[in-house]
Protein backbone atom coordinates (compact mmCIF):
# COMPACT_ATOMS: atom_id res chain seq x y z
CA UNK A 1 0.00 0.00 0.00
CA UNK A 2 1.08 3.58 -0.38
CA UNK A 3 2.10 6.51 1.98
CA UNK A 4 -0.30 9.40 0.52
CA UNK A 5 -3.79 8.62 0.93
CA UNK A 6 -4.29 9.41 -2.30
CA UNK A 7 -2.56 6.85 -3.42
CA UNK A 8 -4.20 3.87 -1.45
CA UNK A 9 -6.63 1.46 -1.82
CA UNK A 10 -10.27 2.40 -1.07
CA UNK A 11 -13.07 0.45 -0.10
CA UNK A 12 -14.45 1.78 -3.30
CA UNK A 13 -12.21 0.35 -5.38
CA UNK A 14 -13.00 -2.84 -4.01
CA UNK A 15 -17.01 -3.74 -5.42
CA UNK A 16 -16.10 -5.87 -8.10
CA UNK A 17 -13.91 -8.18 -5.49
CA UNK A 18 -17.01 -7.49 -3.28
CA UNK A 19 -19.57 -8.87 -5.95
CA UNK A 20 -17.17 -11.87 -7.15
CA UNK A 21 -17.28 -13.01 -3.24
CA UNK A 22 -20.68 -12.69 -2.45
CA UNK A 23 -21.67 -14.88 -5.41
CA UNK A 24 -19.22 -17.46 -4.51
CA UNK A 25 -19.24 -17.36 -0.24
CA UNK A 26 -23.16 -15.43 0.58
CA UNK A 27 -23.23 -17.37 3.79
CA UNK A 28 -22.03 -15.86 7.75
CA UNK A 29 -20.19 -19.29 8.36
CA UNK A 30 -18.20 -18.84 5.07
CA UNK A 31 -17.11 -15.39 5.53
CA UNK A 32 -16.23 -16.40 8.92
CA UNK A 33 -14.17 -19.66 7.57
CA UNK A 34 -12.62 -17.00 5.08
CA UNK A 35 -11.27 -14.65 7.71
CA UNK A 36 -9.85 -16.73 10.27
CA UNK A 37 -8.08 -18.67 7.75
CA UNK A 38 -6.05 -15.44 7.17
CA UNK A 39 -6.11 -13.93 9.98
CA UNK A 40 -8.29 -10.81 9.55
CA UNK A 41 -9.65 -9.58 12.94
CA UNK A 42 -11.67 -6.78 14.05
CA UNK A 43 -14.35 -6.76 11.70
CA UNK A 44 -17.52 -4.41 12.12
CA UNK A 45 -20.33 -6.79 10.67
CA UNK A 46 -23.46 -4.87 10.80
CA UNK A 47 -25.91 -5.39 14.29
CA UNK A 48 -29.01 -6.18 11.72
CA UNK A 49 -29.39 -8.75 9.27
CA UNK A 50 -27.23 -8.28 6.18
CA UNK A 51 -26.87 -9.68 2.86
CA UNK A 52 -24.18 -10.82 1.28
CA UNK A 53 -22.71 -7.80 0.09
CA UNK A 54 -22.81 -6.07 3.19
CA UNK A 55 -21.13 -8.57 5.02
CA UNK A 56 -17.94 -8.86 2.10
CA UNK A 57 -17.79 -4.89 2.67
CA UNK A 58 -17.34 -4.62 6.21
CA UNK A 59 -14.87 -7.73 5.53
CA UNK A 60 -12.59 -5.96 2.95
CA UNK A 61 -13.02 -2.42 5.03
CA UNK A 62 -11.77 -3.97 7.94
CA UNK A 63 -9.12 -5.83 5.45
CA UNK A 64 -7.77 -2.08 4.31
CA UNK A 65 -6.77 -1.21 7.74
CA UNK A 66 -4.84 -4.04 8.66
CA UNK A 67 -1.19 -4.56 7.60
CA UNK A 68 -0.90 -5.42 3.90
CA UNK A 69 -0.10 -8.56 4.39
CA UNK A 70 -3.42 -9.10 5.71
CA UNK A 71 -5.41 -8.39 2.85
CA UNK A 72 -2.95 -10.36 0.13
CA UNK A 73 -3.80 -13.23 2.55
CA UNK A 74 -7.22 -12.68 2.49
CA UNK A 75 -7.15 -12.34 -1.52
CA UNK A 76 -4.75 -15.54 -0.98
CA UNK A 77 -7.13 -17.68 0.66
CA UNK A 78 -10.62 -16.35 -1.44
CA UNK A 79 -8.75 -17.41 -4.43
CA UNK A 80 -8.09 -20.81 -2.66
CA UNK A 81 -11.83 -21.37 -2.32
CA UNK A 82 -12.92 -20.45 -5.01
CA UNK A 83 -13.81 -22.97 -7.58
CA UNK A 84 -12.25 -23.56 -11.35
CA UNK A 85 -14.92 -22.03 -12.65
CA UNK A 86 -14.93 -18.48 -10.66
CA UNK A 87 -11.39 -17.77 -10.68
CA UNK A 88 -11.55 -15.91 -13.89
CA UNK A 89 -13.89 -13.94 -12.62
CA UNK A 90 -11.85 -13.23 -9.77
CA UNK A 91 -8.77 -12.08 -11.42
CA UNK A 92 -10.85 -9.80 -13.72
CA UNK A 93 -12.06 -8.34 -10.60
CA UNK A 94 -8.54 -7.66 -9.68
CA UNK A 95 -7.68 -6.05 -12.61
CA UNK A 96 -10.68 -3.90 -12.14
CA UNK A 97 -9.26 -2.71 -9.05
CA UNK A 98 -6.19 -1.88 -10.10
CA UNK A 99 -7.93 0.36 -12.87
CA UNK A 100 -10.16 2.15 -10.60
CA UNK A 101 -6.67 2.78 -8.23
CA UNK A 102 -4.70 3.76 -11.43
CA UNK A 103 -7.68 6.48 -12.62
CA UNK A 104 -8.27 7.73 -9.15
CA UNK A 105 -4.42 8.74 -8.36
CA UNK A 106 -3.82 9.78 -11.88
CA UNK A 107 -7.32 11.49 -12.62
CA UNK A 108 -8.35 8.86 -15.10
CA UNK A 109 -6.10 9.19 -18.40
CA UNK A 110 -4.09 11.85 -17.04
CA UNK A 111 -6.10 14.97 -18.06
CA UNK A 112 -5.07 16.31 -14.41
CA UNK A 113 -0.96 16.30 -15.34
CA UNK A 114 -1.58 17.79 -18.77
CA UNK A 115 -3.69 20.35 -16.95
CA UNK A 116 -1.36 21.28 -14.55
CA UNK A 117 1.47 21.75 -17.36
CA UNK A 118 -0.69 23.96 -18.91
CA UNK A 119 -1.65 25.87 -15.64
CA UNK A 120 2.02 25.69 -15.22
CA UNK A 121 3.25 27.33 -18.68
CA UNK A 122 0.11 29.91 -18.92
CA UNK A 123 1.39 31.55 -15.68
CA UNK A 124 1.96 35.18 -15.05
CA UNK A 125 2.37 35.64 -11.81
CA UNK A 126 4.64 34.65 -8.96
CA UNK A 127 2.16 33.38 -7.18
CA UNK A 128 0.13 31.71 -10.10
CA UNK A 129 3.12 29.51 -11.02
CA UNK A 130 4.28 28.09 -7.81
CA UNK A 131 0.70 26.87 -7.17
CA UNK A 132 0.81 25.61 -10.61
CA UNK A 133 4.45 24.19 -9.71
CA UNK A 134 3.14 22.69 -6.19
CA UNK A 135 0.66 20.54 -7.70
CA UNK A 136 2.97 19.27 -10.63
CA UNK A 137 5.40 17.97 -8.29
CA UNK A 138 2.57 16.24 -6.04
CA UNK A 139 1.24 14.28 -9.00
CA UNK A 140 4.56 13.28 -10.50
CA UNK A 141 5.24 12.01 -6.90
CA UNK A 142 1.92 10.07 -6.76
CA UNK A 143 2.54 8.87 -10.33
CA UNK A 144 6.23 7.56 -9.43
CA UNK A 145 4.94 5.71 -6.09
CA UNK A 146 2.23 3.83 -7.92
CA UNK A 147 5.24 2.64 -10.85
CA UNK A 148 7.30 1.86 -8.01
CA UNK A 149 4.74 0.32 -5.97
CA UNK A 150 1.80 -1.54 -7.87
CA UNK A 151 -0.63 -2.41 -6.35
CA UNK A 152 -1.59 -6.06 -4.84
CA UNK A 153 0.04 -7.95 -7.76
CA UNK A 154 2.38 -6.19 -10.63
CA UNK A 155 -0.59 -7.00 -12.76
CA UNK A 156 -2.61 -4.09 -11.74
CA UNK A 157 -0.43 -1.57 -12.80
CA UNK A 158 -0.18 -3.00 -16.44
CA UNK A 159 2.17 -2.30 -19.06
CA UNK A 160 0.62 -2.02 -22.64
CA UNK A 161 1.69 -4.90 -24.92
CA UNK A 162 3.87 -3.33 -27.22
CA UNK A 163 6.40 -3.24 -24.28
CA UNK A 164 8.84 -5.78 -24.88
CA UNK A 165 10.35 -5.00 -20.97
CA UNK A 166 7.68 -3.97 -18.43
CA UNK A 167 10.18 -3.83 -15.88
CA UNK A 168 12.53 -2.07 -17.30
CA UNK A 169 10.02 0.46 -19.02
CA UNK A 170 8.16 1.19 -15.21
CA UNK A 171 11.19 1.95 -13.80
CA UNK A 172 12.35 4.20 -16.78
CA UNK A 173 9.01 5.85 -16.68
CA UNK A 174 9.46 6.58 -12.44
CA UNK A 175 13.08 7.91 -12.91
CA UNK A 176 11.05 10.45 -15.75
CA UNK A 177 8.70 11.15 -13.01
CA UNK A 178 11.90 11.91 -10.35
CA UNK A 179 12.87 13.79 -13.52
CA UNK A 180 9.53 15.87 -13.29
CA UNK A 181 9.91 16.50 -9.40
CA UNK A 182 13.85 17.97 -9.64
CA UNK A 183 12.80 19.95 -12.33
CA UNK A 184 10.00 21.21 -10.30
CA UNK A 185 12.09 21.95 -7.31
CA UNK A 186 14.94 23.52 -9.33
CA UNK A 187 12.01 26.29 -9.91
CA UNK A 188 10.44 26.57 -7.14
CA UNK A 189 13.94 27.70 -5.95
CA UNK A 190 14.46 30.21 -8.00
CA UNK A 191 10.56 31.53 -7.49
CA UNK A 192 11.60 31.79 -4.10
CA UNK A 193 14.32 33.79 -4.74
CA UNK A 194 13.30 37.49 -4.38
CA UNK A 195 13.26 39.19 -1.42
CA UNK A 196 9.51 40.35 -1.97
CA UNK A 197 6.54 38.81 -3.33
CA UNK A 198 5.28 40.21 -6.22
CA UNK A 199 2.06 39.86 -8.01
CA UNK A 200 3.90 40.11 -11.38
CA UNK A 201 6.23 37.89 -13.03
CA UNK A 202 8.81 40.87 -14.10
CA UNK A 203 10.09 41.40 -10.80
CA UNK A 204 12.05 44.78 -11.37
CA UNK A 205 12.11 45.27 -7.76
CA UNK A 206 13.14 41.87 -6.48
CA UNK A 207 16.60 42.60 -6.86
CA UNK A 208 16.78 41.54 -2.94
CA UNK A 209 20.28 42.61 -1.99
CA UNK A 210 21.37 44.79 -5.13
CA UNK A 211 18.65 47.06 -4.91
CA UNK A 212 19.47 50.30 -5.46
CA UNK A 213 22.19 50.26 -8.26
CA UNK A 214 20.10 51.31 -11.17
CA UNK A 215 20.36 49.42 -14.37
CA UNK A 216 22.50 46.53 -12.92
CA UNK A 217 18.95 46.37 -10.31
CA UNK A 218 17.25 46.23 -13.96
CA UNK A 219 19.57 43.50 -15.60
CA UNK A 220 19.44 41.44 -12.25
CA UNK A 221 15.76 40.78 -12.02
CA UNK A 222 16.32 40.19 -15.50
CA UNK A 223 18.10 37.36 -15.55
CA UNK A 224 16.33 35.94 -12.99
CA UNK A 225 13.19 36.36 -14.47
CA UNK A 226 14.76 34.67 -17.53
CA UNK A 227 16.13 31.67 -15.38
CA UNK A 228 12.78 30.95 -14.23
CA UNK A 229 10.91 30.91 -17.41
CA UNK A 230 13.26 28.52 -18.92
CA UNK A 231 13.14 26.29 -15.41
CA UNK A 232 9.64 26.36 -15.88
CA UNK A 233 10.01 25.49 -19.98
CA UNK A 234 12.09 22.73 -18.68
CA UNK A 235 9.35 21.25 -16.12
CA UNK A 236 6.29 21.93 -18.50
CA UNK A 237 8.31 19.37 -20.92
CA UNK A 238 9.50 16.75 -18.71
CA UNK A 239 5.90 16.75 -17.32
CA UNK A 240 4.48 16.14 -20.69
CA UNK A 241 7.24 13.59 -21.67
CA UNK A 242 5.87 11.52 -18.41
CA UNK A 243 2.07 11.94 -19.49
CA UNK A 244 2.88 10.60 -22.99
CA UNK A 245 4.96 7.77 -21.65
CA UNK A 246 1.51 6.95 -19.44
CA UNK A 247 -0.92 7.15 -21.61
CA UNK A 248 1.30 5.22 -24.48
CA UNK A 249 2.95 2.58 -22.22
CA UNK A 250 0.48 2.38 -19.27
CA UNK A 251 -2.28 0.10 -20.54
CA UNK A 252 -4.87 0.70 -17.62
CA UNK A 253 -4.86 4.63 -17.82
C-alpha cells in the first residue's frame, strides 16, 4: 500500500472483489471460515441482518486497515476457495481494481498532469506559477509511487503490450517522473528567490540585496526572471514527456 492517501486502496475500489465473493461465499459461516483462515480480525459486521454484500464490505473495510499482508492473505485464501470455474472472474475483478486505483491517483487518463502543465506554462504571476508548480510535483510524486509500488500484484499496474520490458520500461518511466519532481524543485527555488513577493512575473524590484544600483537592479531581475521561465520550460516538458509515456505505455490509464 502507499504513503499518501491518495494513493491507497479504497473500499471503493473494491465492489467488483465485493460482488465476485458474495456470489461465490453469501453465507455468515463462510465469511467467517474465510477470515480466520487469514487472519483478519476486528471486523464491524453490521448489528441487523445483512446480505451478502454487506457482510464482504465490512470484511474488505476492515481488510484495508490491517497490515498489507493481511489483505494479500485474504485475496490468498478467497482465491483458494474459489472454484475452477470463478477464478476468472476473480482475477478480472482484480484487474478492475487496479484500474479504478490507477484512474483515481492519476485522474483517469491523465487529463489532471496535462492540466497542470498547462496551468504551469500559462502563468503570469509569482504566485500563479508556484501553485501551478506545487501541484505538478505532487502528482509526479503520486505517479512515481504507484510505478514503483503496484498495487496487490504487478498486474494491476499494467504495461501495454507493445512493451517488450515492463520492468525495465516502469522503472524508466518513475526515474522520468523523479525527472519531473527535480525539475520542479529547481524552480520553485528560483521563485523563491526574491526578497519580496510580487504579483507580477517581471520582478524589477526583487533585486533583494542589489537594490538600489540602477540598471544593474534592472539586468538582475532580469536574468532571474529569464532563469525561471526557462526552469519552468524545462518542467512543462518533462511533465508532458511523463504523461505521454503513461498514456502510451500504461495500458490501464
Amino acid at each position: 500500500m502507499a504513503d499518501s492517501p491518495r494513493e491507497k486502496l479504497i473500499l471503493k475500489d473494491f465492489k467488483p472483489l465485493i460482488i465476485v465473493a458474495a456470489e461465490e461465499f453469501p453465507a455468515k459461516a463462510q465469511v467467517d471460515s474465510i477470515t480466520d483462515q487469514c487472519g483478519l480480525t476486528g471486523i464491524s459486521f453490521p448489528i441487523s441482518e445483512a446480505n451478502e454484500k454487506q457482510l464482504w464490505r465490512a470484511v474488505f473495510k476492515a481488510a484495508l486497515r490491517a497490515q498489507p499482508q493481511i489483505l494479500a492473505a485474504l485475496l490468498s485464501t478467497i482465491e483458494g476457495d474459489l472454484s475452477d470455474q470463478s477464478r476468472p472472474a476473480l482475477k478480472e475483478a482484480l484487474r478492475e481494481v487496479g484500474r479504478c486505483c490507477v484512474s483515481r491517483v492519476l485522474n483517469k487518463n491523465c487529463p489532471k498532469l496535462e492540466d497542470q502543465a498547462d496551468e504551469l506554462l500559462n502563468a503570469n504571476t509569482i504566485p500563479d506559477m508556484t501553485a501551478a508548480a506545487q501541484e505538478l510535483r505532487e502528482t509526479a510524486l503520486n505517479a512515481r509511487r504507484l510505478l514503483m509500488r503496484p498495487l496487490i500484484t504487478s498486474a494491476h499496474l499494467q504495461l501495454a503490450p507493445s512493451v517488450l520490458d515492463p520492468e525495465q520500461r516502469r522503472m524508466e518511466l518513475a526515474e522520468l517522473a523523479v525527472d519531473v519532481v527535480t525539475a520542479v524543485d529547481y524552480l520553485l527555488i528560483l521563485l523563491g528567490k526574491s526578497a519580496a513577493v510580487s504579483s507580477r512575473l517581471v520582478l524589477s524590484d526583487e533585486a533583494g540585496a542589489d537594490r538600489g544600483h540602477g540598471a544593474w537592479d534592472d539586468e538582475a531581475a532580469d536574468r532571474l526572471d529569464r532563469r525561471r521561465l526557462d526552469a519552468r520550460n524545462t518542467a512543462v516538458r518533462v511533465g508532458m514527456r511523463l504523461l505521454a509515456g503513461m498514456r502510451s505505455d500504461v495500458a490501464n490509464i
